[in-house]
Protein backbone atom coordinates (compact mmCIF):
# COMPACT_ATOMS: atom_id res chain seq x y z
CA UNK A 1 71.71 104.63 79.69
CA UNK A 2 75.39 104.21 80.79
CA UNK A 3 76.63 106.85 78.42
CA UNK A 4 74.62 109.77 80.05
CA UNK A 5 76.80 108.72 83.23
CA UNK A 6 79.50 111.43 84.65
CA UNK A 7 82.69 109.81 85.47
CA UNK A 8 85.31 110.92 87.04
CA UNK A 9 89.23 110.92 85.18
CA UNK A 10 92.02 109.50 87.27
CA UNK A 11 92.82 113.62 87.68
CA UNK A 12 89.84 114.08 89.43
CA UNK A 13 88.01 115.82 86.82
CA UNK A 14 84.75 115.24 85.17
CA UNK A 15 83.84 113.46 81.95
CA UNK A 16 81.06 112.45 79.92
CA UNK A 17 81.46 108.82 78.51
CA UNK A 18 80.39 110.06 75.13
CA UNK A 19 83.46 111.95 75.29
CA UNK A 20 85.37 109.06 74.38
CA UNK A 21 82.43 108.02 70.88
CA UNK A 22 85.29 108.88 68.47
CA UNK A 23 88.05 106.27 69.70
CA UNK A 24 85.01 103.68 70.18
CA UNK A 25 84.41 104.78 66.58
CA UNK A 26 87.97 104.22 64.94
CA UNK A 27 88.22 100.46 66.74
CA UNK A 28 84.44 99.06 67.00
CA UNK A 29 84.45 97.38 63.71
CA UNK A 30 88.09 95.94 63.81
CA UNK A 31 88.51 92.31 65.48
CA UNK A 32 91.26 92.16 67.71
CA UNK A 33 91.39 95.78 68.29
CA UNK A 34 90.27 95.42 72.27
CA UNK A 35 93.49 96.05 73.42
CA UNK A 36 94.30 99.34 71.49
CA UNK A 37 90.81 100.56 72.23
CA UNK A 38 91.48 100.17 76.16
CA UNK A 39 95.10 101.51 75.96
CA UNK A 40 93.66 104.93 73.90
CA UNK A 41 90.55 105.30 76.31
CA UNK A 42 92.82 104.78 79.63
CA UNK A 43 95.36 107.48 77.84
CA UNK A 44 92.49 109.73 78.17
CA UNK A 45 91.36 108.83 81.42
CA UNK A 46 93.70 107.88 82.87
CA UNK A 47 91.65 104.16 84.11
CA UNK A 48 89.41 102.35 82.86
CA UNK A 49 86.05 102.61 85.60
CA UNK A 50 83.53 100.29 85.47
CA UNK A 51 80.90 103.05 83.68
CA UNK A 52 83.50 103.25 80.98
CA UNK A 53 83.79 99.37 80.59
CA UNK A 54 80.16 99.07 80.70
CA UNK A 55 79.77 101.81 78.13
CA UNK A 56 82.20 100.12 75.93
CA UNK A 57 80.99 96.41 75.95
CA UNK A 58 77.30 98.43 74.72
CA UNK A 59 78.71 100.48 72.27
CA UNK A 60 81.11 97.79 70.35
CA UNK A 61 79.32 94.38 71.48
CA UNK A 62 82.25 92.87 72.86
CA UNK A 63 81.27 91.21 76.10
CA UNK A 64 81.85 92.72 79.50
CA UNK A 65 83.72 89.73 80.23
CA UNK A 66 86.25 90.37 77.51
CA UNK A 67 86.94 93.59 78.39
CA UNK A 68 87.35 92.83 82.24
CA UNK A 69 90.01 89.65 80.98
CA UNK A 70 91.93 92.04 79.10
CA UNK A 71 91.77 95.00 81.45
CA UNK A 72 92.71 92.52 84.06
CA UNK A 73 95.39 90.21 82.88
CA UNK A 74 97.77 93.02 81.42
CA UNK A 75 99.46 95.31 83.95
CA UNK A 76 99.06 98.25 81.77
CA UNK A 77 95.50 98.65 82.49
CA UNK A 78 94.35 100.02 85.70
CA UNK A 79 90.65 100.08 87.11
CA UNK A 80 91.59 102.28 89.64
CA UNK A 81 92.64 105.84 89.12
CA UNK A 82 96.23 106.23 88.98
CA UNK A 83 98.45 108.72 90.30
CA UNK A 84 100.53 111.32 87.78
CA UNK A 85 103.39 109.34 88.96
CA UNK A 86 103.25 105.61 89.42
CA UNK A 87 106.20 103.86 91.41
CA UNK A 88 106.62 100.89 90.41
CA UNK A 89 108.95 98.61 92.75
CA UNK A 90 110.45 95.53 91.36
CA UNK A 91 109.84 92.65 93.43
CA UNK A 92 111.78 90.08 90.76
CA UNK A 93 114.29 87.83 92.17
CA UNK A 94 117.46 90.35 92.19
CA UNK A 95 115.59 92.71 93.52
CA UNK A 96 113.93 90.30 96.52
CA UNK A 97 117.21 89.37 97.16
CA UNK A 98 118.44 92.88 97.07
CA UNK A 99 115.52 93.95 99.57
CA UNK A 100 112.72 95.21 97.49
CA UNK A 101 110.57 94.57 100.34
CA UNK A 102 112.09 96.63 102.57
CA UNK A 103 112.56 99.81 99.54
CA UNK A 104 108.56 99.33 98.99
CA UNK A 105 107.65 99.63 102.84
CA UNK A 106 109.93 102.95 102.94
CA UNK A 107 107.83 104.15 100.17
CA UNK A 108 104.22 103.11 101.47
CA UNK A 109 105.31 104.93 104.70
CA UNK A 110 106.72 107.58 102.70
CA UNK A 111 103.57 108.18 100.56
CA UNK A 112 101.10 107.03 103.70
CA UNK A 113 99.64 104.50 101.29
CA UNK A 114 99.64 101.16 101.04
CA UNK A 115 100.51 99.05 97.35
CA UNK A 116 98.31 99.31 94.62
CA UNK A 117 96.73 102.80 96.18
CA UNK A 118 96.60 106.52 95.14
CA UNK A 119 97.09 109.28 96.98
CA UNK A 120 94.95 111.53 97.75
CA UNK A 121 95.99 114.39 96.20
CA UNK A 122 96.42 111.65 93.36
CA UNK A 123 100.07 112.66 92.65
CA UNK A 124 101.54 109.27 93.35
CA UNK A 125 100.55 105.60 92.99
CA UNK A 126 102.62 102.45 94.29
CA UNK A 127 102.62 99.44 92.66
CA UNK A 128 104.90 96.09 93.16
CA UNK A 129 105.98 94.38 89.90
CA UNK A 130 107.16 91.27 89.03
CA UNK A 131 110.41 92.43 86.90
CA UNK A 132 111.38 95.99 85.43
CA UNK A 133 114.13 94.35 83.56
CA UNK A 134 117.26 96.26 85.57
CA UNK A 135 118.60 93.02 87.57
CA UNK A 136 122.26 94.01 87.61
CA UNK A 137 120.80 97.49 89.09
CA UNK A 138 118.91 95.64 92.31
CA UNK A 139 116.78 96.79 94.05
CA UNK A 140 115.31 98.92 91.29
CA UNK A 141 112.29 101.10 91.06
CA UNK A 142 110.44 102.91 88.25
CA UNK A 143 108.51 106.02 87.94
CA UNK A 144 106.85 106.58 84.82
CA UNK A 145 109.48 106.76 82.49
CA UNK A 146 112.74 106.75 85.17
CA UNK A 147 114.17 103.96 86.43
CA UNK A 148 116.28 104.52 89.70
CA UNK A 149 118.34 101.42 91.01
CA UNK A 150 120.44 100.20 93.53
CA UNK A 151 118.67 101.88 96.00
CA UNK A 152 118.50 102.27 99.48
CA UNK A 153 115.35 102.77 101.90
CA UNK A 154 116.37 105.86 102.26
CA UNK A 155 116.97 106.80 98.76
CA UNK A 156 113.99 105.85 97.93
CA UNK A 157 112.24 108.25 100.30
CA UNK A 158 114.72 111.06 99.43
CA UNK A 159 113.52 110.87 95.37
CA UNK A 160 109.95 111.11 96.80
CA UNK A 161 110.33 114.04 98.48
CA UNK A 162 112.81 115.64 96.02
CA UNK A 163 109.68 114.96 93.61
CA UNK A 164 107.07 116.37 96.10
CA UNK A 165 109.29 120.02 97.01
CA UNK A 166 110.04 120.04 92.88
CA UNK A 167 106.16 120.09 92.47
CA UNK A 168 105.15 122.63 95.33
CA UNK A 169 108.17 125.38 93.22
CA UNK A 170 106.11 124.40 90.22
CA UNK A 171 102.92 125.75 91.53
């Protein structure tokens, strides 16, 4: 059965999927409650595997095909583990304009990975979205919870490694 599986949390770090039987618990018999139920699971996790999904569509009866829709069409949701920090580059029109492309290479080469990929020591993912909602501060950039704009290439690379030599004093 799925739920004997051992997964693995976007940390690295073992899990059992009955781990996550109480949040399956408070949603299951609520319609319309797919989306809170994925958003309280990935919290945990940190993604949403395929184990997970699989042990969710048995355990509440929504379809595997739901679950994959939702976990797909929103941005929030990630099938892939995610880093602690996830750079997010706005690739909206201001920032296009304002040479997104050229911030988002600087950090791929920065972080020697490519967008929509992890690190390995799983510190950082890179993402490209369509707006962050800062036009009049193009080319922005967002990670987690900070949003940096008008940036440079350079800049760009400089918060990285500020962020990397901040965590190495931390350890």
């Amino acid at each position: 059965m799925a739920h004997q599986c051992r997964c693995e949390k976007s940390n690295g770090e073992e899990f059992n999927l009955s781990e996550i039987s109480d949040i399956i618990d408070r949603y299951k018999n609520y319609t319309g409650a797919t989306i809170p139920l994925l958003q309280e699971i990935q919290k945990r996790f940190g993604y949403l595997s395929e184990d997970v999904l699989d042990y969710i569509s048995e355990a509440t009866g929504i379809q595997l095909s739901q679950l994959y829709g939702v976990a797909t069409f929103y941005s929030q949701f990630s099938l892939i583990p995610v880093g602690k920090n996830v750079v997010s580059v706005c690739h909206g029109t201001a920032c296009h304009v304002s040479g997104a492309k050229k911030i988002t290479e600087a950090l791929a080469d920065e972080l020697g990975i490519e967008e929509d990929e992890t690190t390995h020591d799983r510190q950082f993912t890179l993402k490209s979205v369509a707006c962050l909602g800062a036009c009049s501060l193009a080319p922005v950039m967002r990670i987690n919870n900070e949003t940096y704009g008008r940036l440079t290439p350079k800049e760009a690379r400089e918060i990285i490694r500020n962020m990397r030599s901040k965590k190495k004093t931390l350890n």
